[in-house]
PDB file of N, CA and C in Angstrom:
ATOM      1  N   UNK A   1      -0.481   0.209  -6.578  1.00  0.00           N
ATOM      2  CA  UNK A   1       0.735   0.706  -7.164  1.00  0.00           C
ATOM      3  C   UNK A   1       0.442   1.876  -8.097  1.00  0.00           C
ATOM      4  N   UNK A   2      -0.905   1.988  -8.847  1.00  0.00           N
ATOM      5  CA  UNK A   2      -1.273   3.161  -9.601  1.00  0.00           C
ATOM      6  C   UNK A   2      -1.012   4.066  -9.035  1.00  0.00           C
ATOM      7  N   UNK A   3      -1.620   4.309  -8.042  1.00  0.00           N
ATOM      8  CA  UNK A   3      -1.817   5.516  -7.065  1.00  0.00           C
ATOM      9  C   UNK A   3      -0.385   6.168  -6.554  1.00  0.00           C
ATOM     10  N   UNK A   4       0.916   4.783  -6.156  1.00  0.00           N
ATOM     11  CA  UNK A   4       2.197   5.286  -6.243  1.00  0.00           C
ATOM     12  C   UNK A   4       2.352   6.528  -7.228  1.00  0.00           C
ATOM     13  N   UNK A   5       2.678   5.952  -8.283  1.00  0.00           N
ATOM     14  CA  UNK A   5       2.486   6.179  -9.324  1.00  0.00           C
ATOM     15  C   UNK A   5       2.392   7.320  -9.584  1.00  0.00           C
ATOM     16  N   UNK A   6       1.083   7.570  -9.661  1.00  0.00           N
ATOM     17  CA  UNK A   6       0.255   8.689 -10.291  1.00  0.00           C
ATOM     18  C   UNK A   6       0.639   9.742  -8.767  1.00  0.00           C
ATOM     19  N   UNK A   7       0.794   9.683  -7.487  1.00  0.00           N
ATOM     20  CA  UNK A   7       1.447  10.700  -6.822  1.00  0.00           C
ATOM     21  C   UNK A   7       2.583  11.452  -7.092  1.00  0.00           C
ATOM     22  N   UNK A   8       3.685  10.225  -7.170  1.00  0.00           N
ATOM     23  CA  UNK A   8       4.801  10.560  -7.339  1.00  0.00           C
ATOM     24  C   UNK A   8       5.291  11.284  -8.459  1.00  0.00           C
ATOM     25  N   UNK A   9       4.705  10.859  -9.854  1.00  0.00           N
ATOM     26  CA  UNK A   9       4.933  11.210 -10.849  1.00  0.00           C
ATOM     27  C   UNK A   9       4.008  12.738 -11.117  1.00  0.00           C
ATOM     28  N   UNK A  10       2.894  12.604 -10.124  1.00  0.00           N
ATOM     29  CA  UNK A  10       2.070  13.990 -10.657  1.00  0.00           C
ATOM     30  C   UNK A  10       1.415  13.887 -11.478  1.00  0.00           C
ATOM     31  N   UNK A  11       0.571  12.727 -12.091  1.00  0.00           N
ATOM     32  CA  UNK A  11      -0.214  12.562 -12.831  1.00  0.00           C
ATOM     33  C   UNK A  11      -1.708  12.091 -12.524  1.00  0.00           C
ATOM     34  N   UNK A  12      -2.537  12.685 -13.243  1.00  0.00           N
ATOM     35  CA  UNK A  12      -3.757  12.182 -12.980  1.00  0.00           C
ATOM     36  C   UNK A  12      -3.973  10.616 -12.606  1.00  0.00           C
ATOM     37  N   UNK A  13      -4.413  10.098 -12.024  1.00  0.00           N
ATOM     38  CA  UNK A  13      -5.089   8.240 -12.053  1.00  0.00           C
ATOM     39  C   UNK A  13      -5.513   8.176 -13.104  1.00  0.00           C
ATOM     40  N   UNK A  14      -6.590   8.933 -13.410  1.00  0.00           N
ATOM     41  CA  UNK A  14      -7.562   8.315 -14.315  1.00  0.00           C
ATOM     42  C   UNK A  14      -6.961   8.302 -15.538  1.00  0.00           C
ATOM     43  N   UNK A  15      -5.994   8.984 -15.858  1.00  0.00           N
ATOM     44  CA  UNK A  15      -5.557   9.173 -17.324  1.00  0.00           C
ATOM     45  C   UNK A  15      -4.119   8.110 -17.196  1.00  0.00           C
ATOM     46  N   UNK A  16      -3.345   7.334 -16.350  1.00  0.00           N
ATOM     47  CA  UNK A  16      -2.990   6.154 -16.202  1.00  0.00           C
ATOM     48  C   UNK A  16      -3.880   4.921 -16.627  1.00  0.00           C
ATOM     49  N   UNK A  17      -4.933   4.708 -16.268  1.00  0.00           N
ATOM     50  CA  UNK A  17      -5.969   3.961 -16.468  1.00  0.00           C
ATOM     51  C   UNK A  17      -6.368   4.004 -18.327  1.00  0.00           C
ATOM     52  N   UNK A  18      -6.158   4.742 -18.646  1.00  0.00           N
ATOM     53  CA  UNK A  18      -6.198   5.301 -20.124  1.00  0.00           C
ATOM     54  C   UNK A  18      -5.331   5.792 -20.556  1.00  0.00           C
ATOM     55  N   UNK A  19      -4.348   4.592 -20.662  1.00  0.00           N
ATOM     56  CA  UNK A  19      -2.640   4.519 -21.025  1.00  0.00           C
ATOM     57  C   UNK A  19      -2.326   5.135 -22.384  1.00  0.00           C
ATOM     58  N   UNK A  20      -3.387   5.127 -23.067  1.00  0.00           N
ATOM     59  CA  UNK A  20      -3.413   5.659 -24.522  1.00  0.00           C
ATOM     60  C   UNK A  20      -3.551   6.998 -24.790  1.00  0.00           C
ATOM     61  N   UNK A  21      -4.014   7.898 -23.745  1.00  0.00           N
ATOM     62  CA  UNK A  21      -4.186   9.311 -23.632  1.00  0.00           C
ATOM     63  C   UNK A  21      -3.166   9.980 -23.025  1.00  0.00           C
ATOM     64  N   UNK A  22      -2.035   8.765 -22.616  1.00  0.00           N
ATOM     65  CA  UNK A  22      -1.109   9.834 -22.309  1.00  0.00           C
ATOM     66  C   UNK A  22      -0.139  10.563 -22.745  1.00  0.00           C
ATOM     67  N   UNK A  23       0.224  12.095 -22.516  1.00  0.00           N
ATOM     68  CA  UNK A  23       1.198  12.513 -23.219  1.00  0.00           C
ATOM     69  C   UNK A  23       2.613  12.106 -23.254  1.00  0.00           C
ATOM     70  N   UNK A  24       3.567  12.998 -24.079  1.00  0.00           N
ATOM     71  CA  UNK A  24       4.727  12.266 -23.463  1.00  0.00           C
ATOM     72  C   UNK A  24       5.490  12.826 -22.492  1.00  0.00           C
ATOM     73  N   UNK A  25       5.245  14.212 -21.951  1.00  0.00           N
ATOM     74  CA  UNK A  25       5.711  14.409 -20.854  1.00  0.00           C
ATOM     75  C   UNK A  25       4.950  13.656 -19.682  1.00  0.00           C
ATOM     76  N   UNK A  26       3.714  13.366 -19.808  1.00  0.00           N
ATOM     77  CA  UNK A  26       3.511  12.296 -18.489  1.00  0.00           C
ATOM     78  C   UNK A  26       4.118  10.481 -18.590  1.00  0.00           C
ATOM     79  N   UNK A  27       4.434  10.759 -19.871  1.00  0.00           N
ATOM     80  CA  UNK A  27       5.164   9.013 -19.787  1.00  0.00           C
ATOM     81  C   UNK A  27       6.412   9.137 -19.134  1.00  0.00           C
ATOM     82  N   UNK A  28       7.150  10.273 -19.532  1.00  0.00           N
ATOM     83  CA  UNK A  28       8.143  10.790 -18.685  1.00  0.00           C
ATOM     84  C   UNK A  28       8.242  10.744 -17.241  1.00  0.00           C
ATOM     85  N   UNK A  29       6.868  11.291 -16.837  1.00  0.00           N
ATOM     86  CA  UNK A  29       7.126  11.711 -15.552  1.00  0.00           C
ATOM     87  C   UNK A  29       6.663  10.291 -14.954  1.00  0.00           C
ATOM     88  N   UNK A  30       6.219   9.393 -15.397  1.00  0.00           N
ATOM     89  CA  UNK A  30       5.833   8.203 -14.515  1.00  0.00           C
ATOM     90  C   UNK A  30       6.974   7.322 -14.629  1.00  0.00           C
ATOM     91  N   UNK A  31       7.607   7.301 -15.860  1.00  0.00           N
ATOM     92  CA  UNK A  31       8.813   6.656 -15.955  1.00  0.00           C
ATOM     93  C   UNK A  31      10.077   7.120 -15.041  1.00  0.00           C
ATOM     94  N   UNK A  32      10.066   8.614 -15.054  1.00  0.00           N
ATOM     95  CA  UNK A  32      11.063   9.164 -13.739  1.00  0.00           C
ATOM     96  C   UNK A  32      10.468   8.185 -12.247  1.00  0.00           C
ATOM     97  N   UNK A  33       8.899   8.678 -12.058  1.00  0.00           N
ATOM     98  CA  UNK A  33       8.661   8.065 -10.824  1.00  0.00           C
ATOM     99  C   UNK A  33       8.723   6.637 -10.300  1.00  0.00           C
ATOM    100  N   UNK A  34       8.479   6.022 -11.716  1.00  0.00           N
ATOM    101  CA  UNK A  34       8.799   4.391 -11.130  1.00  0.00           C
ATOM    102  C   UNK A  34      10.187   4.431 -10.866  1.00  0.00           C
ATOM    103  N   UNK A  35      11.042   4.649 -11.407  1.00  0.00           N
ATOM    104  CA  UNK A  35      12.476   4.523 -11.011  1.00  0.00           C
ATOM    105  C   UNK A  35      12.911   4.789  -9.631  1.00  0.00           C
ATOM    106  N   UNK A  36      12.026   5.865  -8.925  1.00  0.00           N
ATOM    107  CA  UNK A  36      12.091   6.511  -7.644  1.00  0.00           C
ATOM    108  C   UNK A  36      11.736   5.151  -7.004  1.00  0.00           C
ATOM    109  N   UNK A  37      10.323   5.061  -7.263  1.00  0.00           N
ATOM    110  CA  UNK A  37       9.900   4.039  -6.241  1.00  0.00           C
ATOM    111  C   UNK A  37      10.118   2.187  -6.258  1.00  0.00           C
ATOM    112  N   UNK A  38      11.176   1.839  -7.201  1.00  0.00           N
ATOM    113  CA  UNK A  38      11.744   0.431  -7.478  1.00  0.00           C
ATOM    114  C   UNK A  38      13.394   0.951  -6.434  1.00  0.00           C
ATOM    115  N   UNK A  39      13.648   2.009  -6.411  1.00  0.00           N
ATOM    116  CA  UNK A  39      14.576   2.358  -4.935  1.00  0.00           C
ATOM    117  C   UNK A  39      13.813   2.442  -3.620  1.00  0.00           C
ATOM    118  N   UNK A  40      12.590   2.483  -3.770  1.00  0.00           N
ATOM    119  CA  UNK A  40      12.284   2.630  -2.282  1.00  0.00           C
ATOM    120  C   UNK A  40      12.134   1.551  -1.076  1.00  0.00           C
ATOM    121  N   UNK A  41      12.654   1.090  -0.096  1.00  0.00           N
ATOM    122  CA  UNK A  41      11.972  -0.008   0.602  1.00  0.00           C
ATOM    123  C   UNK A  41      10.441  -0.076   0.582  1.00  0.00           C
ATOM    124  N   UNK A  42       9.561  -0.340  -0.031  1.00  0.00           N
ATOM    125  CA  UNK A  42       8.031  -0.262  -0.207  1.00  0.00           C
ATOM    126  C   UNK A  42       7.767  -1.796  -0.119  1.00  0.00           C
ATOM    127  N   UNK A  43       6.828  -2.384   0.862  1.00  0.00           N
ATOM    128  CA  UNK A  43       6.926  -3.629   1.410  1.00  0.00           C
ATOM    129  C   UNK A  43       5.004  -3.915   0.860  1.00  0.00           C
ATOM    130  N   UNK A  44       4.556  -3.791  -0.147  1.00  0.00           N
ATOM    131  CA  UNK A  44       2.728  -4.201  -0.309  1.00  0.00           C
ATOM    132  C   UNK A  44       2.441  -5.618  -0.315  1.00  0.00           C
ATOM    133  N   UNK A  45       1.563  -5.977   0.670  1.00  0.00           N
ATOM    134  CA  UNK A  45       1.432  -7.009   0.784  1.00  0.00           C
ATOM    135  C   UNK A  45      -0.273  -7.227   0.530  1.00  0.00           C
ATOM    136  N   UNK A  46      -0.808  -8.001  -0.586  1.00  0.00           N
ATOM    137  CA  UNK A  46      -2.328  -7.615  -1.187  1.00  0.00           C
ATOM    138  C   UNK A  46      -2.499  -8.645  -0.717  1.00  0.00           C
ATOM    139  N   UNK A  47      -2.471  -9.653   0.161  1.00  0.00           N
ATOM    140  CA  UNK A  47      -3.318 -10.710   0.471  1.00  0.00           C
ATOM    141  C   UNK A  47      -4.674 -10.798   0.694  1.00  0.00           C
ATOM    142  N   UNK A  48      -5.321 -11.563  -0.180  1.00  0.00           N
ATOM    143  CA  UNK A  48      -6.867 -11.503  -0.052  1.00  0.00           C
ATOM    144  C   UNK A  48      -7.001 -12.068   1.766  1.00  0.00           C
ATOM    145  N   UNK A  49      -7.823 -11.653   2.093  1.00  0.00           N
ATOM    146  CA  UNK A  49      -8.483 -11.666   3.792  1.00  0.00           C
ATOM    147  C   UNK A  49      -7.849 -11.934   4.435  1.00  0.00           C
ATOM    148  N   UNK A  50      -6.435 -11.209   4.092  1.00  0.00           N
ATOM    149  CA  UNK A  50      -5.516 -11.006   5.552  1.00  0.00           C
ATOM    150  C   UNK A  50      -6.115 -10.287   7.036  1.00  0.00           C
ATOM    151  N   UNK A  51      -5.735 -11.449   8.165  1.00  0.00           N
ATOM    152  CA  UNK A  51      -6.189 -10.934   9.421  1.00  0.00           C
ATOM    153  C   UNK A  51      -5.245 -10.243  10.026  1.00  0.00           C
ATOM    154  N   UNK A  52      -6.006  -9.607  11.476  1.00  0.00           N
ATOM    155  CA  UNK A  52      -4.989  -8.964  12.159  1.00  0.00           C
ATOM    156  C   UNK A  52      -3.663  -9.950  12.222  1.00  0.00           C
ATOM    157  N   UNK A  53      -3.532 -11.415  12.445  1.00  0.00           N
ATOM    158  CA  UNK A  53      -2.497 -12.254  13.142  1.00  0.00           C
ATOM    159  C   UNK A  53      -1.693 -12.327  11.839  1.00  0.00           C
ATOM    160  N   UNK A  54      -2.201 -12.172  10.430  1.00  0.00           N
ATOM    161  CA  UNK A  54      -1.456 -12.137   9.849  1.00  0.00           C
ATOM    162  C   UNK A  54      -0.272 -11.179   9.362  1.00  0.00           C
ATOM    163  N   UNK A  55      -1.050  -9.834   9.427  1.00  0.00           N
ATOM    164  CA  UNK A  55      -0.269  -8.532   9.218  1.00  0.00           C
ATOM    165  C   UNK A  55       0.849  -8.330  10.362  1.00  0.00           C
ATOM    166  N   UNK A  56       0.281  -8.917  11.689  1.00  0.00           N
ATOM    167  CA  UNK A  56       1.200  -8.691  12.801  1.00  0.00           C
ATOM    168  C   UNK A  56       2.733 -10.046  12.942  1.00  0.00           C
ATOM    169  N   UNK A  57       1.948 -11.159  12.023  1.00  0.00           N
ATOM    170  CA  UNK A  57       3.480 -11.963  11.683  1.00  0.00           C
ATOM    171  C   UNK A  57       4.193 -11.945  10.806  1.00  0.00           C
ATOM    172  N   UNK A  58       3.671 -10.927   9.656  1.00  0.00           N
ATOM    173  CA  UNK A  58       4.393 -10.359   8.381  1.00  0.00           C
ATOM    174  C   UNK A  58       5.486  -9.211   9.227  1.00  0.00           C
ATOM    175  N   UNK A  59       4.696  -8.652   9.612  1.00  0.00           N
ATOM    176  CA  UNK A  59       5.202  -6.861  10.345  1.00  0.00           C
ATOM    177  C   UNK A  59       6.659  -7.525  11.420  1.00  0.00           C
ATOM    178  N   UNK A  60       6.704  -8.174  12.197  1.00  0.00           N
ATOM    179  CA  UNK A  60       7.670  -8.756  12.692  1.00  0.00           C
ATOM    180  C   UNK A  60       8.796  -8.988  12.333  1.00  0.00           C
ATOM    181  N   UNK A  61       7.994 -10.188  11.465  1.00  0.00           N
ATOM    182  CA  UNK A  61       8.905 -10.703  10.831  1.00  0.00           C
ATOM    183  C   UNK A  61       9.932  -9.463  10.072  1.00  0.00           C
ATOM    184  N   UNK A  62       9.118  -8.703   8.967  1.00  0.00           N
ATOM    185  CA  UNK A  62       9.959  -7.533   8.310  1.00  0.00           C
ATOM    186  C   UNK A  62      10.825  -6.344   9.859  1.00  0.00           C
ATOM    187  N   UNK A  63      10.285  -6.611  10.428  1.00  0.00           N
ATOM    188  CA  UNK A  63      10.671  -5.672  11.730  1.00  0.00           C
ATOM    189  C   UNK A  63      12.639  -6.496  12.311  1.00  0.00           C
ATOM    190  N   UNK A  64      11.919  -7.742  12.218  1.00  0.00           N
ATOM    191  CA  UNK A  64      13.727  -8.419  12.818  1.00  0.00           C
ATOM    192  C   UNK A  64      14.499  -8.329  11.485  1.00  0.00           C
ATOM    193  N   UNK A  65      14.165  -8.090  10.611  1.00  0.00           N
ATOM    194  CA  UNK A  65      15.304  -7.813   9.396  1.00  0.00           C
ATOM    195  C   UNK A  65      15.387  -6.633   9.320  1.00  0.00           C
ATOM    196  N   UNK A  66      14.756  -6.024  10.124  1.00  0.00           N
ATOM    197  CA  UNK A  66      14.944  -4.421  10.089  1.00  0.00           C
ATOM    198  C   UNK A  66      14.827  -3.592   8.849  1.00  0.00           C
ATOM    199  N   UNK A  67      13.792  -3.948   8.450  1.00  0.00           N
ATOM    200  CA  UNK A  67      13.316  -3.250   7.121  1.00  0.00           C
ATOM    201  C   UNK A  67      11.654  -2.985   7.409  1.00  0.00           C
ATOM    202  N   UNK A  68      11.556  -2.745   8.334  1.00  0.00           N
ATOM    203  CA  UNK A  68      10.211  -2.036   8.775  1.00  0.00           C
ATOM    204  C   UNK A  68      10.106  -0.872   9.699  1.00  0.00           C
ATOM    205  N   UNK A  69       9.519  -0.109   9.304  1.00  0.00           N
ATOM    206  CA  UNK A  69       9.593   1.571   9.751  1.00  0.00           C
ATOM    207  C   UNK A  69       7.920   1.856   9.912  1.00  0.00           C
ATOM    208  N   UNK A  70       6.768   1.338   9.425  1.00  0.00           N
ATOM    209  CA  UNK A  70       5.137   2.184   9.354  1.00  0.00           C
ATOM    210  C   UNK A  70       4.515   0.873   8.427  1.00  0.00           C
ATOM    211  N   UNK A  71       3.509   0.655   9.361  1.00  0.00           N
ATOM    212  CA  UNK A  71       2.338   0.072   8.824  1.00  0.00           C
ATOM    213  C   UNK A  71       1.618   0.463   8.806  1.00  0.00           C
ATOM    214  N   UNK A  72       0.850   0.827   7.333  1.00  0.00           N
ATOM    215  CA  UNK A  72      -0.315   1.012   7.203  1.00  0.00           C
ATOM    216  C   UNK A  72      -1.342   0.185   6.523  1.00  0.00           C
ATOM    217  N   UNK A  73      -2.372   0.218   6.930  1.00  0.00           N
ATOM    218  CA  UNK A  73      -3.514  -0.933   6.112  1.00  0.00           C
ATOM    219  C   UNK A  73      -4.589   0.112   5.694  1.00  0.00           C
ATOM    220  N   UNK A  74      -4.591  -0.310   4.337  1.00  0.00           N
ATOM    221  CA  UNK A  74      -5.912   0.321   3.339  1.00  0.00           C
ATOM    222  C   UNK A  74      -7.124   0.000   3.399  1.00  0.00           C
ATOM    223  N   UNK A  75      -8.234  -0.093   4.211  1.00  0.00           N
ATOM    224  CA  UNK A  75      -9.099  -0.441   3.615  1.00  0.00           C
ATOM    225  C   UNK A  75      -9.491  -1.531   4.924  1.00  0.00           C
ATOM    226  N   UNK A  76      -9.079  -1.254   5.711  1.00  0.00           N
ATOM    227  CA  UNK A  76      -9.749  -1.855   6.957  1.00  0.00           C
ATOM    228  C   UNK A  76     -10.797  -2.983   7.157  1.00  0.00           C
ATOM    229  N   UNK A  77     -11.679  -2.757   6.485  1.00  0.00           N
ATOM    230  CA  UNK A  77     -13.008  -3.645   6.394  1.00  0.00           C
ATOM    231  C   UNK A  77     -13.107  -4.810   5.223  1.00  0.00           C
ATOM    232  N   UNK A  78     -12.009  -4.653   4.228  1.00  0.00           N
ATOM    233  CA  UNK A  78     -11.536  -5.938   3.426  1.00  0.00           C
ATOM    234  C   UNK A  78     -10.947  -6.959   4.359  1.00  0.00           C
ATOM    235  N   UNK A  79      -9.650  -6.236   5.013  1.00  0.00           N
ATOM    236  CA  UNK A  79      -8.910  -6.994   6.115  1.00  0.00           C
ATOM    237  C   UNK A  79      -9.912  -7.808   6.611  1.00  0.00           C
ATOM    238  N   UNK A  80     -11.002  -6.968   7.602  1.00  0.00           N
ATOM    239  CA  UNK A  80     -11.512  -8.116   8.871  1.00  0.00           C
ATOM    240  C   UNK A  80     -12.685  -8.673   8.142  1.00  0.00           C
ATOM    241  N   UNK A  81     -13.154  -8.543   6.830  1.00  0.00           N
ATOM    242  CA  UNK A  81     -13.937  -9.585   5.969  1.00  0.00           C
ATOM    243  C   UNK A  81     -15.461  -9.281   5.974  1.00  0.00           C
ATOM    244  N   UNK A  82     -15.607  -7.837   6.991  1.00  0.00           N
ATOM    245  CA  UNK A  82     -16.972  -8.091   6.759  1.00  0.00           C
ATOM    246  C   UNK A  82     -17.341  -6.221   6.756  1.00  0.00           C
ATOM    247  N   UNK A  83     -18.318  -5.511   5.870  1.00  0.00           N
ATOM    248  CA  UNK A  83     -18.619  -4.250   6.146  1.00  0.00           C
ATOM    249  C   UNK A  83     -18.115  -3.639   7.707  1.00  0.00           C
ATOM    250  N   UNK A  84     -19.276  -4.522   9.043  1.00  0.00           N
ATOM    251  CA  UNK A  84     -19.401  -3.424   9.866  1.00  0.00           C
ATOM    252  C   UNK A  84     -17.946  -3.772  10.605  1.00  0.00           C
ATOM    253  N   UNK A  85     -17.603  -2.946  11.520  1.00  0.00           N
ATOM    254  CA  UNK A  85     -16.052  -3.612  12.629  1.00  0.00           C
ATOM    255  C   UNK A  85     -16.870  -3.813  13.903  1.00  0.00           C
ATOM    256  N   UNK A  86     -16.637  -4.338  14.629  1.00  0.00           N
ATOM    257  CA  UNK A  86     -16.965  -4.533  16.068  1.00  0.00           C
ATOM    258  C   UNK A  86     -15.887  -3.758  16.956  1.00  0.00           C
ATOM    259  N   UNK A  87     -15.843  -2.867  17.958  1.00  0.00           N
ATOM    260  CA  UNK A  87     -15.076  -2.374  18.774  1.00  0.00           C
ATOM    261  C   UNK A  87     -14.386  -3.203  19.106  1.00  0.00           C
ATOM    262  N   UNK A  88     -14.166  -4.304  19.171  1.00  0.00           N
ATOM    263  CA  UNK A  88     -12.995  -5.291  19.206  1.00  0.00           C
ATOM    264  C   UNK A  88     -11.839  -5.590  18.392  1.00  0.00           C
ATOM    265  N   UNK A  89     -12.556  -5.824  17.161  1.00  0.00           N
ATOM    266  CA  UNK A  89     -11.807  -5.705  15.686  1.00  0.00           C
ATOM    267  C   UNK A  89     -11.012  -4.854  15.194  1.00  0.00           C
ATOM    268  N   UNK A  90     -11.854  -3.492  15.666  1.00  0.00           N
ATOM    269  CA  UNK A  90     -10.901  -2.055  15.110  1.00  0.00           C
ATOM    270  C   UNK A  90     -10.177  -1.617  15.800  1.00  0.00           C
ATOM    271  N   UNK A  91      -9.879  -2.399  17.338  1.00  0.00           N
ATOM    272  CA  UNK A  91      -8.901  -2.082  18.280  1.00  0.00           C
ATOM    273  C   UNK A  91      -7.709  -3.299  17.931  1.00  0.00           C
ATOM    274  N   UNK A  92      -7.976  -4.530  17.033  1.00  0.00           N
ATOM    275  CA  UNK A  92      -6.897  -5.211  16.898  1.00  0.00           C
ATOM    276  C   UNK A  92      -5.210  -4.579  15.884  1.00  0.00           C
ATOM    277  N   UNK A  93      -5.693  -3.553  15.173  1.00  0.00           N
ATOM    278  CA  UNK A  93      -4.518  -3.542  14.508  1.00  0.00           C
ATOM    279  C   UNK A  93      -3.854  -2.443  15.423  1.00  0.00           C
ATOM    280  N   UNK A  94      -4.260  -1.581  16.420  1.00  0.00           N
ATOM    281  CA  UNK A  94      -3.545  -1.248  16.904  1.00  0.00           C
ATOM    282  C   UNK A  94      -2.751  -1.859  17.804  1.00  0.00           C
ATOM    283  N   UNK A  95      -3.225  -3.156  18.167  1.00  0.00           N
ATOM    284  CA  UNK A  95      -1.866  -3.951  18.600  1.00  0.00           C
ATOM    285  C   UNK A  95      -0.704  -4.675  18.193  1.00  0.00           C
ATOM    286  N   UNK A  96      -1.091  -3.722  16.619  1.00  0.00           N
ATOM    287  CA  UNK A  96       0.476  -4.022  16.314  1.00  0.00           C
ATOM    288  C   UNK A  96       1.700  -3.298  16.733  1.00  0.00           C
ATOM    289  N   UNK A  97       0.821  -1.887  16.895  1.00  0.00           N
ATOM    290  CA  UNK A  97       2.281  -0.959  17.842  1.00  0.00           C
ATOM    291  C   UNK A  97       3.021  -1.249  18.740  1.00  0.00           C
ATOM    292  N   UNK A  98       3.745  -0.995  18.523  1.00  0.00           N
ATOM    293  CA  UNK A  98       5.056  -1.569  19.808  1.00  0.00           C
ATOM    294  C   UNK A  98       4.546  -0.660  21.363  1.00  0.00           C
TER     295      UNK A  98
END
């Protein structure tokens, strides 16, 4: 959510992280940006060692309520639990595409 954040608003990360250094036009501008993004449909789902079967029965599921438009997953190799992927593994989330 930092990273929201700190895009939207135009502010450094690191100086978020060091809440005490900030000015007040950047309290401003993060305070404008959260407001943006508490309107946005933004769906984060941090589950520790979520698998492919899981993201693909979350994604559905949000898909028949029709509040799903793009999945993306951060960080790939948290997901499948281990450093390397196997050509098997890194071909599973693309079967979440329709």
């Amino acid at each position: 959510m930092r990273r929201l954040l700190s895009s939207e608003g135009r502010v450094d990360a690191s100086q978020i992280r060091r809440a005490a250094f900030l000015t007040g036009q950047e309290w401003t501008k993060l305070q404008e940006a959260a407001g943006i993004l508490l309107d946005c449909p933004i769906y984060i789902d941090d589950t520790p060692a979520a698998t492919v079967l899981d993201i693909r029965a979350k994604s559905r599921r949000l898909k028949a309520d029709g509040k799903l438009g793009l999945v993306i997953i951060d960080y790939l190799q948290l997901m499948q639990g281990r450093a390397e992927l196997s050509s098997r593994s890194s071909r599973s989330p693309r079967s979440l595409a329709p």
